[in-house]
Protein backbone atom coordinates (compact mmCIF):
# COMPACT_ATOMS: atom_id res chain seq x y z
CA UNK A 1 37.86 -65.97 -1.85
CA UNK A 2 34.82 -64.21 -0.29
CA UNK A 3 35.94 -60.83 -0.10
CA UNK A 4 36.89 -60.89 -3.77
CA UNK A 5 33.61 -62.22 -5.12
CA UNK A 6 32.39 -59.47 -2.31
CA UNK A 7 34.13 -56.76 -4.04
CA UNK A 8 33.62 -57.98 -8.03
CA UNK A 9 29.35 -58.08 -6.67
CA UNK A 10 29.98 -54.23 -5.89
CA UNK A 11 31.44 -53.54 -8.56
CA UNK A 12 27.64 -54.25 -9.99
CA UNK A 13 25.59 -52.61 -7.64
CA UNK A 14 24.17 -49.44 -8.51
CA UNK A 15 24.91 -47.09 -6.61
CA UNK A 16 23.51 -43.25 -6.36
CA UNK A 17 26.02 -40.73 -6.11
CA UNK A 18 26.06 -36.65 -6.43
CA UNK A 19 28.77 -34.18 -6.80
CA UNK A 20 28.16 -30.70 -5.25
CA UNK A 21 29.79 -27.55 -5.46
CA UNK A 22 30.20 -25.29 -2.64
CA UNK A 23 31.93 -22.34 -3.86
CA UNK A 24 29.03 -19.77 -4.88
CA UNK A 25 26.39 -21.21 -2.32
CA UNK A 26 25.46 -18.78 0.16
CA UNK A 27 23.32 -21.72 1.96
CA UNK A 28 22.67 -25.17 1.25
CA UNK A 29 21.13 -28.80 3.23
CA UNK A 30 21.75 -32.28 1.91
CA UNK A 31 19.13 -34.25 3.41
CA UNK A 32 18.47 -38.25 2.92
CA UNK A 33 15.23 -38.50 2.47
CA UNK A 34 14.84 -42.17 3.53
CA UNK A 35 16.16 -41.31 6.92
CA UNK A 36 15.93 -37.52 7.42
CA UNK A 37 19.27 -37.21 7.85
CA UNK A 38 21.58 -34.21 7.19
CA UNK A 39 24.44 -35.40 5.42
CA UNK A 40 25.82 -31.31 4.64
CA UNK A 41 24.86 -27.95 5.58
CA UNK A 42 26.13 -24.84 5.35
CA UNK A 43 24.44 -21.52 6.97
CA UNK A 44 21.35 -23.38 7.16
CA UNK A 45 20.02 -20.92 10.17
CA UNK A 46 20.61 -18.22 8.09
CA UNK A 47 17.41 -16.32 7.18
CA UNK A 48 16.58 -16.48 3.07
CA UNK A 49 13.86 -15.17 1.51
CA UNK A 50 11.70 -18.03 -0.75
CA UNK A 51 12.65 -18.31 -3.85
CA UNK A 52 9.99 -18.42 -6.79
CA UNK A 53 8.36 -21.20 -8.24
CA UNK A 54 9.47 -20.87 -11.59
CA UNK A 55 13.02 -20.89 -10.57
CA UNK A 56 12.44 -23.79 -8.91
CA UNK A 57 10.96 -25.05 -12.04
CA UNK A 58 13.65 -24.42 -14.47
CA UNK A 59 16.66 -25.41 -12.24
């Protein structure tokens, strides 16, 4: 009886979740920012040059 009134309460829990595409990134982190941790990275040692602020902006 618990686990199913367990599983019908998270069934109404909000819950945060993000798809992400890989295939054209040349680079990418996936940090949480509550804990600092890296949850995915690809060729994140990989010297990039900063991209501009208005890119940033409009993406």
């Amino acid at each position: 009886m618990k686990k199913w009134l367990c599983l019908i309460l998270l069934c109404f829990i909000p819950i945060k979740v993000f798809a992400v595409s890989l295939d054209g990134a040349t680079s990418v982190i996936l940090m949480d920012m509550d804990t600092t941790r890296v949850l995915l990275s690809k060729n994140v040692h990989t010297v990039r040059s900063v991209a501009s602020i208005s890119k940033i902006m409009t993406t």
